[in-house]
PDB file of N, CA and C in Angstrom:
ATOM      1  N   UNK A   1      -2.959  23.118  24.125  1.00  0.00           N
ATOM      2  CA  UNK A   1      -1.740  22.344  23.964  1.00  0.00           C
ATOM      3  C   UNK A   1      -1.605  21.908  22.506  1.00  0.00           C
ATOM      4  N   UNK A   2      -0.514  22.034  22.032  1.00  0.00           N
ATOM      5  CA  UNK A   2      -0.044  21.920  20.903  1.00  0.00           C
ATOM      6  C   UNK A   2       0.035  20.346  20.372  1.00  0.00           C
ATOM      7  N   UNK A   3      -0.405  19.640  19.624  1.00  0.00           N
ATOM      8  CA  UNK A   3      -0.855  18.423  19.229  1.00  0.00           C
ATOM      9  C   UNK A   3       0.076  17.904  18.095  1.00  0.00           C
ATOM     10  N   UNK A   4       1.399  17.794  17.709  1.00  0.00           N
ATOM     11  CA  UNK A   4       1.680  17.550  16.812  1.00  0.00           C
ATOM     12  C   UNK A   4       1.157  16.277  15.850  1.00  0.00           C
ATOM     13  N   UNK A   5       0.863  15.517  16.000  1.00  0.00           N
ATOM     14  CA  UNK A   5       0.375  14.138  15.152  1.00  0.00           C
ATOM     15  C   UNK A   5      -1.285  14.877  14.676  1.00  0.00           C
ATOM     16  N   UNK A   6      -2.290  15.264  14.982  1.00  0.00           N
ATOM     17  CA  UNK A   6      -3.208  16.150  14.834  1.00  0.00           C
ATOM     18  C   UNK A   6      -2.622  17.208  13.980  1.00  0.00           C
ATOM     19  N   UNK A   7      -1.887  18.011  14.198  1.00  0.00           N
ATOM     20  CA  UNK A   7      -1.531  19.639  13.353  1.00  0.00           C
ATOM     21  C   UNK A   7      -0.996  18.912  11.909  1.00  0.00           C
ATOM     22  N   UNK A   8       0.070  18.107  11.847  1.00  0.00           N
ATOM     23  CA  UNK A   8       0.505  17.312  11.160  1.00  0.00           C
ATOM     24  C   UNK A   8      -0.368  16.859   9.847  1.00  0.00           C
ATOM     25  N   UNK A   9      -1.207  15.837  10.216  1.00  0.00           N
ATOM     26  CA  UNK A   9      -2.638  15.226  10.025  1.00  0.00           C
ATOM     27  C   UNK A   9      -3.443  16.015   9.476  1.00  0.00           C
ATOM     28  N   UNK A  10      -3.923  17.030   9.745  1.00  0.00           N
ATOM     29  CA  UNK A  10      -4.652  17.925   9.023  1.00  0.00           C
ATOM     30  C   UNK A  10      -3.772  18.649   8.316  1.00  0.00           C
ATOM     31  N   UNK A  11      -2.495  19.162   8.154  1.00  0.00           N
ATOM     32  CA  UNK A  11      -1.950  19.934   7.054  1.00  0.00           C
ATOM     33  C   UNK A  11      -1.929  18.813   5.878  1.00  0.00           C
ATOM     34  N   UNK A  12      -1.612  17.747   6.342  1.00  0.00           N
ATOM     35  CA  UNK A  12      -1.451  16.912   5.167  1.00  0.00           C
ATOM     36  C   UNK A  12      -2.901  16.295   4.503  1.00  0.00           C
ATOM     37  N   UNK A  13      -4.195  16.615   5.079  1.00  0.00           N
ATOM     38  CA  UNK A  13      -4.957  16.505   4.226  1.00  0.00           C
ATOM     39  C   UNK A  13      -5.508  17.646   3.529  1.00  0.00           C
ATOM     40  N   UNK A  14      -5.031  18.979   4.242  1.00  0.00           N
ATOM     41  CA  UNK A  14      -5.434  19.274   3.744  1.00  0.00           C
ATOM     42  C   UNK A  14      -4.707  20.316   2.152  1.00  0.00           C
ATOM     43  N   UNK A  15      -3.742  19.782   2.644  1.00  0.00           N
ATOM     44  CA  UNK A  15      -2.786  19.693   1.152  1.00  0.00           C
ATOM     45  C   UNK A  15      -2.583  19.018   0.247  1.00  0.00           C
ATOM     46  N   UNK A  16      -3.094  17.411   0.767  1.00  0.00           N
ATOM     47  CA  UNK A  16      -3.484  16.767  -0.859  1.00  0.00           C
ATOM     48  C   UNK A  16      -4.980  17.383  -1.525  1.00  0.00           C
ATOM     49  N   UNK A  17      -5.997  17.813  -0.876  1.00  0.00           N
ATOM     50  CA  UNK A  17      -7.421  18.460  -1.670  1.00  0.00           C
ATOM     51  C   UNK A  17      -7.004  19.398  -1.882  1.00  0.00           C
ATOM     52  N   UNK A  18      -6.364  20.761  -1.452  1.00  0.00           N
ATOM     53  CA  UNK A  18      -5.845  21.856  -2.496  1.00  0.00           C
ATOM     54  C   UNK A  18      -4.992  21.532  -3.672  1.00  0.00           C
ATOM     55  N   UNK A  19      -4.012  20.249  -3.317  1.00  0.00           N
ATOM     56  CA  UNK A  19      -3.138  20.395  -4.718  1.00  0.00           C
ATOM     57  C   UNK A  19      -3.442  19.103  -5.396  1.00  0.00           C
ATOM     58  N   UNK A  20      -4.551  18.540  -5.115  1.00  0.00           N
ATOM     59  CA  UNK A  20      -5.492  17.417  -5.871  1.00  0.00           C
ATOM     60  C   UNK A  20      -4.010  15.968  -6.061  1.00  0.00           C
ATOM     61  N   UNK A  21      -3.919  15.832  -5.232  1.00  0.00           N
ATOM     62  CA  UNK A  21      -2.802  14.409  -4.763  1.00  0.00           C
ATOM     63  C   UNK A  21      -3.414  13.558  -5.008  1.00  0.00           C
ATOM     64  N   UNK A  22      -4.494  12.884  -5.226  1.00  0.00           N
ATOM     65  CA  UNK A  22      -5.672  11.810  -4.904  1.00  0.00           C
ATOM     66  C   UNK A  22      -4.770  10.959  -5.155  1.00  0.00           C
ATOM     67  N   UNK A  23      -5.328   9.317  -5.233  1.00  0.00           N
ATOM     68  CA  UNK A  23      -4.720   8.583  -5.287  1.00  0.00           C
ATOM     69  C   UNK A  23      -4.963   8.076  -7.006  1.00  0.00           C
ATOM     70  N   UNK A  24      -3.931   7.615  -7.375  1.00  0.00           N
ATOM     71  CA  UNK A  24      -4.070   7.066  -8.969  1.00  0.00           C
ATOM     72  C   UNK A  24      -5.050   5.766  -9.300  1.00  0.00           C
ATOM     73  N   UNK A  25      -5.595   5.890 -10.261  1.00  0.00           N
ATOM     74  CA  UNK A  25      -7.036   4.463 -10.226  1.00  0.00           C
ATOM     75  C   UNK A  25      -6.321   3.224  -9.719  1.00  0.00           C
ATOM     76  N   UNK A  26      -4.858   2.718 -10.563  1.00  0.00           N
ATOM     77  CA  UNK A  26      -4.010   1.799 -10.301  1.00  0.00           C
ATOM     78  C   UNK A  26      -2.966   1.319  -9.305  1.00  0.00           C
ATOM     79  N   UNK A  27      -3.191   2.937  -8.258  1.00  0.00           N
ATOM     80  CA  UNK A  27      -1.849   2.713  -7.547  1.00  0.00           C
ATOM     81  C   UNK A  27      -2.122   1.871  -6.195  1.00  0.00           C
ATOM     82  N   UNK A  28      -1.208   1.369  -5.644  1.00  0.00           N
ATOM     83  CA  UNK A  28      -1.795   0.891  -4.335  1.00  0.00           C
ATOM     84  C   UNK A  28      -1.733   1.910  -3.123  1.00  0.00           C
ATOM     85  N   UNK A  29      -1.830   1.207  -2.495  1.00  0.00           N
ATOM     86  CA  UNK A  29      -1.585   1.677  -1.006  1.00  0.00           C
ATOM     87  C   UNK A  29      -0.356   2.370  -0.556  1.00  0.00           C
ATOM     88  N   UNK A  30       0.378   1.456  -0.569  1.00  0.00           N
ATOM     89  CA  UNK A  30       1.855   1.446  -0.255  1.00  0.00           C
ATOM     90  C   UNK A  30       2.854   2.294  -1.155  1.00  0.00           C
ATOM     91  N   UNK A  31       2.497   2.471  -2.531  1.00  0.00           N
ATOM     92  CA  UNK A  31       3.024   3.164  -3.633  1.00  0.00           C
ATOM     93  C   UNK A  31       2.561   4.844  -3.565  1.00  0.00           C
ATOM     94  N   UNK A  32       0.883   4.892  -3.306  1.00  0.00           N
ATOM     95  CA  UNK A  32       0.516   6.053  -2.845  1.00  0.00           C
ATOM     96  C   UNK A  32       1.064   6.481  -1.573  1.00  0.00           C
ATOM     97  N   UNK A  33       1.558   5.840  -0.792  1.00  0.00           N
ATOM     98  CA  UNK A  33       1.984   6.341   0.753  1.00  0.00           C
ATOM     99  C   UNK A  33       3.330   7.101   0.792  1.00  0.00           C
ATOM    100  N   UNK A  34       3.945   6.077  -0.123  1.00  0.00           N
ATOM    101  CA  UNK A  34       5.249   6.571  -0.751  1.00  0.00           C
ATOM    102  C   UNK A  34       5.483   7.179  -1.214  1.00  0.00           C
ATOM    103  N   UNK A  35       4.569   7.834  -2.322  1.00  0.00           N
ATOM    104  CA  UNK A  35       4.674   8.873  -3.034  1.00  0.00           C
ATOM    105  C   UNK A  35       4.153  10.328  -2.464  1.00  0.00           C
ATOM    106  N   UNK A  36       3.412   9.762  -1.717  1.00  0.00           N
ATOM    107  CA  UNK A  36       3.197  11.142  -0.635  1.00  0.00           C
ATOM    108  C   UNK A  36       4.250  11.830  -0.173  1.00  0.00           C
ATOM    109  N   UNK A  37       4.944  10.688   0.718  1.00  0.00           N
ATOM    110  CA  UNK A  37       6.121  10.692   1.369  1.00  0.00           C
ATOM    111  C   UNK A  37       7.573  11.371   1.178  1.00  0.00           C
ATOM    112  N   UNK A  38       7.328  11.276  -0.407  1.00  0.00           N
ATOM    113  CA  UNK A  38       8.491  11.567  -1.216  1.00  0.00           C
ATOM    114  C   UNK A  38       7.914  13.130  -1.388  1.00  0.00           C
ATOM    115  N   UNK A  39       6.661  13.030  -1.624  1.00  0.00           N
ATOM    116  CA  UNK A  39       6.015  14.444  -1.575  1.00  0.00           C
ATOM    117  C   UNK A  39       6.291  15.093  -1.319  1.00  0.00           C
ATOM    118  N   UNK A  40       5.812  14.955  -0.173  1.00  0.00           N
ATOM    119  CA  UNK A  40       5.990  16.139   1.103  1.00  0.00           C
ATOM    120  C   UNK A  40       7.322  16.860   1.974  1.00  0.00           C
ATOM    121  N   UNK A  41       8.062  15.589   1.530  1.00  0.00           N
ATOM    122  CA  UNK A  41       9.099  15.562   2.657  1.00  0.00           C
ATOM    123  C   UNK A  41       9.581  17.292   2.579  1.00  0.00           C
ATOM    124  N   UNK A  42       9.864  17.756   1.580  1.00  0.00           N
ATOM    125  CA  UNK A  42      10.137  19.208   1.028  1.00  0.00           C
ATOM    126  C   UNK A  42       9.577  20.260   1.771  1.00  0.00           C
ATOM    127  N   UNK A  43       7.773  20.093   1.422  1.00  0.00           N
ATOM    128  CA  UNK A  43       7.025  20.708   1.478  1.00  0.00           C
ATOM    129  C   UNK A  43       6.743  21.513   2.936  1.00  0.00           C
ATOM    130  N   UNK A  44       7.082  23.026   2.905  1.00  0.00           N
ATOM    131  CA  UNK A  44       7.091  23.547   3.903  1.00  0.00           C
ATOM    132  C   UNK A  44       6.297  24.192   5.031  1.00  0.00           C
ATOM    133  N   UNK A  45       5.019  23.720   4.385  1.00  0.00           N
ATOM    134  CA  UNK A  45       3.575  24.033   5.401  1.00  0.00           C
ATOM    135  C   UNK A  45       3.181  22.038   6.107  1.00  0.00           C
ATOM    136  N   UNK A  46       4.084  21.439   5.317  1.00  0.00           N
ATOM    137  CA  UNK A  46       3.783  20.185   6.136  1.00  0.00           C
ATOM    138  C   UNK A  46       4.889  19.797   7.061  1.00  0.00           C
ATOM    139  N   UNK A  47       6.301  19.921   6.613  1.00  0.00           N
ATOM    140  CA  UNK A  47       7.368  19.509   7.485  1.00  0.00           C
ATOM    141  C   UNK A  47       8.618  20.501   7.809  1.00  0.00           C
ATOM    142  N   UNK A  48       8.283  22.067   7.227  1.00  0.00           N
ATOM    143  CA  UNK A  48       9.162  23.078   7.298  1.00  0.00           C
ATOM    144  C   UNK A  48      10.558  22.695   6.960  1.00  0.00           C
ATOM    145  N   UNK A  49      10.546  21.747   6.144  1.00  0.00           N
ATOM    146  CA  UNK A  49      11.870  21.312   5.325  1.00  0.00           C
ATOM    147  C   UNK A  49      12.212  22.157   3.828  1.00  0.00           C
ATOM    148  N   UNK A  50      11.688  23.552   3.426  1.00  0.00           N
ATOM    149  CA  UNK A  50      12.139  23.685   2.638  1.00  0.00           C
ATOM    150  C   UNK A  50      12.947  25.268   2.495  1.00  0.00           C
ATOM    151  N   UNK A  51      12.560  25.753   1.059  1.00  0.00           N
ATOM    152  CA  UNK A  51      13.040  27.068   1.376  1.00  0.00           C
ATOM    153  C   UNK A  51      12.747  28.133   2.637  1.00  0.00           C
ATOM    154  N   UNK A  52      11.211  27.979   2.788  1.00  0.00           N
ATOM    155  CA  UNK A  52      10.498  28.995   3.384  1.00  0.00           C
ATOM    156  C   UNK A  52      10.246  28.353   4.844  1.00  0.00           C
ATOM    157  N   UNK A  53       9.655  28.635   5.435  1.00  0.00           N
ATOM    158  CA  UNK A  53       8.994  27.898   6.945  1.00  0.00           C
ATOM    159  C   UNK A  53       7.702  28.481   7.145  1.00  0.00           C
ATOM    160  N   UNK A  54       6.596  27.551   7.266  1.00  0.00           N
ATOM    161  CA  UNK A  54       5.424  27.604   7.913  1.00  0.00           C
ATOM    162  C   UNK A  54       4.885  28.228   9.076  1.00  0.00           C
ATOM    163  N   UNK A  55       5.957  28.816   9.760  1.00  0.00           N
ATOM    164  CA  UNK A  55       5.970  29.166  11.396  1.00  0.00           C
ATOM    165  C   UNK A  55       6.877  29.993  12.002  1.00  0.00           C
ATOM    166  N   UNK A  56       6.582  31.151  12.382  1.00  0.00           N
ATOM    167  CA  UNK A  56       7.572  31.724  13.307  1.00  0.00           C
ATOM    168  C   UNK A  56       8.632  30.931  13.861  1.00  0.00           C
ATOM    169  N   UNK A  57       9.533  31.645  14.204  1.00  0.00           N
ATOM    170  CA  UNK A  57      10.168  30.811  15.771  1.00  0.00           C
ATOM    171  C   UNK A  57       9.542  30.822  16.658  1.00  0.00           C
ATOM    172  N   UNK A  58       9.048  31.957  17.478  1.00  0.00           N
ATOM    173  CA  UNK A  58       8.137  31.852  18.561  1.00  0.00           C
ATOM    174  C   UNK A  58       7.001  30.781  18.373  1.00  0.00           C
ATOM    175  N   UNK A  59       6.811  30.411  17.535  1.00  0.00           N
ATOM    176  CA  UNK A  59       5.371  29.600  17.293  1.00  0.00           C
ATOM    177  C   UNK A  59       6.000  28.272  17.564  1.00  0.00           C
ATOM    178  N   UNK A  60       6.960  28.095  16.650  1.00  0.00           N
ATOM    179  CA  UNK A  60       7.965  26.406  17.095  1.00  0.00           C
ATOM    180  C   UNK A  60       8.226  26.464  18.359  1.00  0.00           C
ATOM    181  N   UNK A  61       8.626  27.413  18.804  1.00  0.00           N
ATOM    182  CA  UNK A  61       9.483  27.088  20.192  1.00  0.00           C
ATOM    183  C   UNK A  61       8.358  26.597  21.308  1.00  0.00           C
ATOM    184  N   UNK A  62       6.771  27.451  20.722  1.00  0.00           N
ATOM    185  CA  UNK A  62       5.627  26.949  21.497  1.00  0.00           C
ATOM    186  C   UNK A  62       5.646  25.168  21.310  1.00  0.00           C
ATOM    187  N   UNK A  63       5.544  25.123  20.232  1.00  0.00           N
ATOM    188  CA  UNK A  63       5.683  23.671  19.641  1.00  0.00           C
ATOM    189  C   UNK A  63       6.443  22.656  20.189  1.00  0.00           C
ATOM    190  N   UNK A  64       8.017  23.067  19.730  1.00  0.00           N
ATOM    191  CA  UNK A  64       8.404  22.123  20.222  1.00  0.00           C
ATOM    192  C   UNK A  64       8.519  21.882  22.002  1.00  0.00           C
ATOM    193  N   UNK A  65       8.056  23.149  22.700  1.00  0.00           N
ATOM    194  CA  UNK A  65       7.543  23.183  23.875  1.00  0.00           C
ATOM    195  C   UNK A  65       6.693  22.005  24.504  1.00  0.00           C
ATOM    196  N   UNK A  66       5.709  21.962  23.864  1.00  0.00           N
ATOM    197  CA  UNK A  66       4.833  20.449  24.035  1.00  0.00           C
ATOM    198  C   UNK A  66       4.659  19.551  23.347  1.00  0.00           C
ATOM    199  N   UNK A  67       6.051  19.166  22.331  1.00  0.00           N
ATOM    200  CA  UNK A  67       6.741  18.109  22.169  1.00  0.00           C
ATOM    201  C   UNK A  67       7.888  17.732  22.243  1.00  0.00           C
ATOM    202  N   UNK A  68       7.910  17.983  23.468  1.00  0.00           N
ATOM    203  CA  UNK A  68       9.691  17.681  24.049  1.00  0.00           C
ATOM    204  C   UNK A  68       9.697  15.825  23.647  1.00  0.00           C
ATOM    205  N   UNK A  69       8.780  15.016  24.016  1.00  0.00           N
ATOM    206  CA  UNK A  69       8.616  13.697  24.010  1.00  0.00           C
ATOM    207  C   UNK A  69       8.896  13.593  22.580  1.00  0.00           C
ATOM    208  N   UNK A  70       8.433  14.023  21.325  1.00  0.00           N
ATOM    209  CA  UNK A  70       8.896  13.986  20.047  1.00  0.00           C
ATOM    210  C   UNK A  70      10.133  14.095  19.990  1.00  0.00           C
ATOM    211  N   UNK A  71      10.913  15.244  20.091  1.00  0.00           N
ATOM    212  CA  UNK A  71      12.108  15.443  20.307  1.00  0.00           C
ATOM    213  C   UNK A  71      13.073  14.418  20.730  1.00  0.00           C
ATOM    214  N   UNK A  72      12.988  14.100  21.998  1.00  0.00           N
ATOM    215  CA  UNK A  72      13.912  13.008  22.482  1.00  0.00           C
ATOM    216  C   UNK A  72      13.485  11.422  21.280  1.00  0.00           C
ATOM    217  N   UNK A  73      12.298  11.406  21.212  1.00  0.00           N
ATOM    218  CA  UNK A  73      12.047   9.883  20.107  1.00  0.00           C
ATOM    219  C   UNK A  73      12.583  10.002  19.134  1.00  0.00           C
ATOM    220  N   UNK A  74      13.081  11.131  18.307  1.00  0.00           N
ATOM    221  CA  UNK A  74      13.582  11.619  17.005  1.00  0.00           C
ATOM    222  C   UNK A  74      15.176  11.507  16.969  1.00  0.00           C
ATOM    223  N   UNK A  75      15.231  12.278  18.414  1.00  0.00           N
ATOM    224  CA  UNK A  75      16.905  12.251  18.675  1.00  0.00           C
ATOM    225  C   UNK A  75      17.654  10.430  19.054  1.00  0.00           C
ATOM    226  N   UNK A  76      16.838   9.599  19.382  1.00  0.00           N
ATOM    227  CA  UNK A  76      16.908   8.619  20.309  1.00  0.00           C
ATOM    228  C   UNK A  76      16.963   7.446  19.032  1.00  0.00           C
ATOM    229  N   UNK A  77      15.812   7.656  18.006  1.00  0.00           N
ATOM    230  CA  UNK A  77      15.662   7.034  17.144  1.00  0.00           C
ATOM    231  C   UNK A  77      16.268   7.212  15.547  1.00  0.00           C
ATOM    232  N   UNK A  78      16.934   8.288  15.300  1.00  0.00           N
ATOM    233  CA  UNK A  78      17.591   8.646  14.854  1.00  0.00           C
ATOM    234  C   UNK A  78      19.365   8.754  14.715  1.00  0.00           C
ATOM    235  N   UNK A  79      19.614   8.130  15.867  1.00  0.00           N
ATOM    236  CA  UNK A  79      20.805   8.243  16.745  1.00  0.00           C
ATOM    237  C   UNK A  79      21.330   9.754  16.562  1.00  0.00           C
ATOM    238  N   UNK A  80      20.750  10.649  16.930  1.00  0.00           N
ATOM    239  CA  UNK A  80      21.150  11.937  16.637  1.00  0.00           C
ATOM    240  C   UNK A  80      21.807  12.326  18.422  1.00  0.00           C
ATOM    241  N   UNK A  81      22.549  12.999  18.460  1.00  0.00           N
ATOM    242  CA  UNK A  81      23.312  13.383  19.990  1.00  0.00           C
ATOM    243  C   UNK A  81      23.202  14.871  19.663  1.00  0.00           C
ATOM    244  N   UNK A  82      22.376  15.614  20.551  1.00  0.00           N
ATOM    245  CA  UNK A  82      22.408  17.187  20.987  1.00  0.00           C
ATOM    246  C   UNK A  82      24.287  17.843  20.909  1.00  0.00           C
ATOM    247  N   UNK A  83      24.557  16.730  21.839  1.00  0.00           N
ATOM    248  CA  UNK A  83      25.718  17.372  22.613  1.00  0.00           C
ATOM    249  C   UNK A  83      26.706  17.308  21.451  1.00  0.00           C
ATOM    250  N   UNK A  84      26.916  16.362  20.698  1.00  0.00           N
ATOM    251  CA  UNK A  84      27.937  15.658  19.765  1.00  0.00           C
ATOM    252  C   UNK A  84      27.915  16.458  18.159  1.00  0.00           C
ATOM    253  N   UNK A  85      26.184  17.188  18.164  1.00  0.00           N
ATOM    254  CA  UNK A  85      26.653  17.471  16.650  1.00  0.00           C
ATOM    255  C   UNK A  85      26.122  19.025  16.388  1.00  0.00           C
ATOM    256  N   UNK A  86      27.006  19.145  16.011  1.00  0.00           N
ATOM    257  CA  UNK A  86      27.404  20.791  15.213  1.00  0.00           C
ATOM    258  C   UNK A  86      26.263  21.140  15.103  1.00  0.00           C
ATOM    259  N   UNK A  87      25.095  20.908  14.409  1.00  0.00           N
ATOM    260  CA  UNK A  87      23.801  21.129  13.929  1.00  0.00           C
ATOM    261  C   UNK A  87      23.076  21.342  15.004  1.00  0.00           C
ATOM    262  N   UNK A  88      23.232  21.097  15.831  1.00  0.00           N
ATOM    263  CA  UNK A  88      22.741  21.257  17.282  1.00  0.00           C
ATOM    264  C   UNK A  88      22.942  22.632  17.685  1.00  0.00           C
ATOM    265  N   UNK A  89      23.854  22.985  17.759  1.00  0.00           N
ATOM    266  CA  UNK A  89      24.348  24.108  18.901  1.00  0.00           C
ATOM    267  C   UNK A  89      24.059  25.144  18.746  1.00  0.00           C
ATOM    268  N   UNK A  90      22.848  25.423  19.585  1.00  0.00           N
ATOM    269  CA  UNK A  90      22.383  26.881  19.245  1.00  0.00           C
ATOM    270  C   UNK A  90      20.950  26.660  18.063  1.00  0.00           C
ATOM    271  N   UNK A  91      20.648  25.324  17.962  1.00  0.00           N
ATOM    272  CA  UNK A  91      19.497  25.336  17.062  1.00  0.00           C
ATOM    273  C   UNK A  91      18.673  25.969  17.479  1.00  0.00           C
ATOM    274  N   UNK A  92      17.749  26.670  16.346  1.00  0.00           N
ATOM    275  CA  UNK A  92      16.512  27.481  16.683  1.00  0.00           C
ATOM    276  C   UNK A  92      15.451  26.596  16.747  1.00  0.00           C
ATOM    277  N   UNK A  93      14.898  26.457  16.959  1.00  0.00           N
ATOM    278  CA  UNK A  93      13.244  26.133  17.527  1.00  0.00           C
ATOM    279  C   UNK A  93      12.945  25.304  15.999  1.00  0.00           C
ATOM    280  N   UNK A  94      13.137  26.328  14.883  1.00  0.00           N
ATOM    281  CA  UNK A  94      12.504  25.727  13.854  1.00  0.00           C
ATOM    282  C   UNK A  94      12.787  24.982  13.175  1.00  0.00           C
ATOM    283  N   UNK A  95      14.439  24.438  13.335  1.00  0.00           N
ATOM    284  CA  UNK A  95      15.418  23.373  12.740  1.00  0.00           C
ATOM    285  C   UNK A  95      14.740  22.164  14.073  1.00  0.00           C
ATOM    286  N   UNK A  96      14.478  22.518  15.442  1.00  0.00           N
ATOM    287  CA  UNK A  96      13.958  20.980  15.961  1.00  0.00           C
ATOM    288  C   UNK A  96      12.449  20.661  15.430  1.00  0.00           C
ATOM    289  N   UNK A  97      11.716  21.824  15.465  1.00  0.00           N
ATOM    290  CA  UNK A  97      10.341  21.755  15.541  1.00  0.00           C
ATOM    291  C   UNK A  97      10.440  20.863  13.760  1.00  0.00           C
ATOM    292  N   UNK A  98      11.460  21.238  12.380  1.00  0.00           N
ATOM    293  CA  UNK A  98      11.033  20.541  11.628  1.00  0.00           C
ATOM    294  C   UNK A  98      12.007  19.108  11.266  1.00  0.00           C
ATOM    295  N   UNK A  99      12.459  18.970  12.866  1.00  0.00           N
ATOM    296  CA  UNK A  99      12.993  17.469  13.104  1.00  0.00           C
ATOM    297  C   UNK A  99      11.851  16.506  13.325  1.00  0.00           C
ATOM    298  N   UNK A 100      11.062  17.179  13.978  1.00  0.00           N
ATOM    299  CA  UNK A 100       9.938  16.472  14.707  1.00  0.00           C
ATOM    300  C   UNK A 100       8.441  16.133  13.646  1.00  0.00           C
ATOM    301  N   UNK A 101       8.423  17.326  13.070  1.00  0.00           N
ATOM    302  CA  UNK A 101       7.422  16.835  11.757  1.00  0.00           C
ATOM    303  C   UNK A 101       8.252  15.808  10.859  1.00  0.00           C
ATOM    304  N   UNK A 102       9.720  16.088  10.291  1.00  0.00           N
ATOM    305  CA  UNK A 102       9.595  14.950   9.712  1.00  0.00           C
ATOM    306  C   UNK A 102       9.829  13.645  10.066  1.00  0.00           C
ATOM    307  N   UNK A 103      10.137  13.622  11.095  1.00  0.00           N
ATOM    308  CA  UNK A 103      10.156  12.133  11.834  1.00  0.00           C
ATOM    309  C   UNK A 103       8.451  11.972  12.024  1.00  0.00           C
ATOM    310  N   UNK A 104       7.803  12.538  12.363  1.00  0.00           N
ATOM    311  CA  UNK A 104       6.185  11.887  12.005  1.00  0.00           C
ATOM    312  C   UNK A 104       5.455  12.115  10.956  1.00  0.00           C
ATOM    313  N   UNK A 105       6.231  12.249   9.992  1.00  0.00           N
ATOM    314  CA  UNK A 105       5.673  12.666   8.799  1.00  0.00           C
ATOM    315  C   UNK A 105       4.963  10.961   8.238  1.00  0.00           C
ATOM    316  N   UNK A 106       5.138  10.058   8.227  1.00  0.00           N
ATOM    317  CA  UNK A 106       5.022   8.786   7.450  1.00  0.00           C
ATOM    318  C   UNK A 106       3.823   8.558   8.461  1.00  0.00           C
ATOM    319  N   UNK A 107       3.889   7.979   9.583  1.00  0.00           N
ATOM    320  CA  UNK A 107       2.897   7.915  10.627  1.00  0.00           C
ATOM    321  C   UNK A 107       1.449   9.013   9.925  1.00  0.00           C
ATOM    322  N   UNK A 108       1.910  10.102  10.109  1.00  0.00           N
ATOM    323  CA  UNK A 108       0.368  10.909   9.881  1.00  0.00           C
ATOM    324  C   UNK A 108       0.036  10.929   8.344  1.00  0.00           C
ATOM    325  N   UNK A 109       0.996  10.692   7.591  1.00  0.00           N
ATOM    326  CA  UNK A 109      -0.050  10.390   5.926  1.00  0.00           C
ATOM    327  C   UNK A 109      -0.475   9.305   6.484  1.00  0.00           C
ATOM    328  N   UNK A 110      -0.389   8.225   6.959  1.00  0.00           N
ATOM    329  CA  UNK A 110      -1.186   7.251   6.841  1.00  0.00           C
ATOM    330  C   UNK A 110      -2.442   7.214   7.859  1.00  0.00           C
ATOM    331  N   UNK A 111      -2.242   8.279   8.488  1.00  0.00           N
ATOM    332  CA  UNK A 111      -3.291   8.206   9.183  1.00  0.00           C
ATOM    333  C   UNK A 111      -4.024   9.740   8.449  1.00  0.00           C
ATOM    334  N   UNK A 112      -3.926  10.316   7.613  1.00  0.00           N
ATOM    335  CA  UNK A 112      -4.772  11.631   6.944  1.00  0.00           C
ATOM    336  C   UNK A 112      -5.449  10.262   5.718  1.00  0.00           C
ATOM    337  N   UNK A 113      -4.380   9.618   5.525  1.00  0.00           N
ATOM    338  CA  UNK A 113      -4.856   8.695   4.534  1.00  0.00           C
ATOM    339  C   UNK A 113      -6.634   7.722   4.849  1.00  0.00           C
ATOM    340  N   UNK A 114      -6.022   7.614   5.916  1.00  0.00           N
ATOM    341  CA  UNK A 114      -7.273   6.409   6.487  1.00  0.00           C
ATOM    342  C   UNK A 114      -8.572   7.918   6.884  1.00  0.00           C
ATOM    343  N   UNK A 115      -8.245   8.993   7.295  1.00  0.00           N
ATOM    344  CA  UNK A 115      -9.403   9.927   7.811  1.00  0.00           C
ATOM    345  C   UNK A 115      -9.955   9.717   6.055  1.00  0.00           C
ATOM    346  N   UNK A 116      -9.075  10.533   5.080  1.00  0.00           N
ATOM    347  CA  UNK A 116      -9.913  10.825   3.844  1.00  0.00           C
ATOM    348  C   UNK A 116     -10.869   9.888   3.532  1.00  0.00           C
ATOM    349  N   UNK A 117     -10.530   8.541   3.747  1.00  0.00           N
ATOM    350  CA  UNK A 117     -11.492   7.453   3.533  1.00  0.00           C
ATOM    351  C   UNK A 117     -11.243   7.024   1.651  1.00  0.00           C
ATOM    352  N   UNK A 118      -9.726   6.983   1.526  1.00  0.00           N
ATOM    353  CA  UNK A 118      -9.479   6.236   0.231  1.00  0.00           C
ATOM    354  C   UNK A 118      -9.467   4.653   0.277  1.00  0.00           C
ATOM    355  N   UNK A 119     -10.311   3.948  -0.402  1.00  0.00           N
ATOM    356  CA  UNK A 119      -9.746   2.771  -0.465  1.00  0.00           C
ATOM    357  C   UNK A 119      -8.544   2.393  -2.075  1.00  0.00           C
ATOM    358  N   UNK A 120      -8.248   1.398  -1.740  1.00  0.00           N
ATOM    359  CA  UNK A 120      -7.277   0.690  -2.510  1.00  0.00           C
ATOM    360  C   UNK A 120      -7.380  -0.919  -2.914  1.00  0.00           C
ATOM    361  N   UNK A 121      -7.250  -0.941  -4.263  1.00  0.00           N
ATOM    362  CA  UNK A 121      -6.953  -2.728  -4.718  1.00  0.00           C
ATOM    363  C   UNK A 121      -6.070  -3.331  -3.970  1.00  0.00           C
ATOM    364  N   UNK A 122      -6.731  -4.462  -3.535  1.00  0.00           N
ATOM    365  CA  UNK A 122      -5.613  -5.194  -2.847  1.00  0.00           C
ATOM    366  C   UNK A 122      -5.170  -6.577  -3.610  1.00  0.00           C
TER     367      UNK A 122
END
């Protein structure tokens, strides 16, 4: 079963140690989280928001398969309506599947954050 907060979580750590993201001697917490954030959001092996996509369709459609519960929290929390918007109709797998990463995109840096074991000045 397909784990999104886990798959998530590990792309994003393991894309700040390939492209050396660390955190700055001075920065905080909250500034590094942010700047991740701002990071990534693009970045298409973490949230398939950019030019390219990380994933088949068949592979999303597995995906968003066993995160239908993502889906509806994204749509719900987002005020997004299936029925109501254009962008919808007929979406492929990989326009929801990278609804759903980036709506947990903030959630799992901070939790790849806390696995790496960075601390921060408080």
């Amino acid at each position: 079963m397909y784990d999104y907060r886990r798959a998530i979580t590990n792309d994003i750590k393991e894309y700040i140690n390939d492209n050396q993201m660390f955190p700055e001697p001075d920065e905080t917490y909250d500034d590094y989280i942010q700047r991740l954030e701002e990071d990534l959001w693009d970045v298409d092996e973490i949230t398939g928001n950019g030019p390219f996509y990380y994933a088949s369709e068949e592979e999303c459609e597995d995906y968003v398969g066993h995160g239908l519960s993502y889906l509806v929290e994204v749509l719900t929390d987002w005020d997004l309506e299936l029925a109501k918007n254009e962008n919808f109709h007929g979406a492929p797998a990989r326009y929801l599947d990278c609804l759903i990463r980036c709506y947990l995109l903030y959630e799992c840096i901070e939790k790849a954050v806390e696995e790496l074991g960075y601390t921060f000045e408080t």
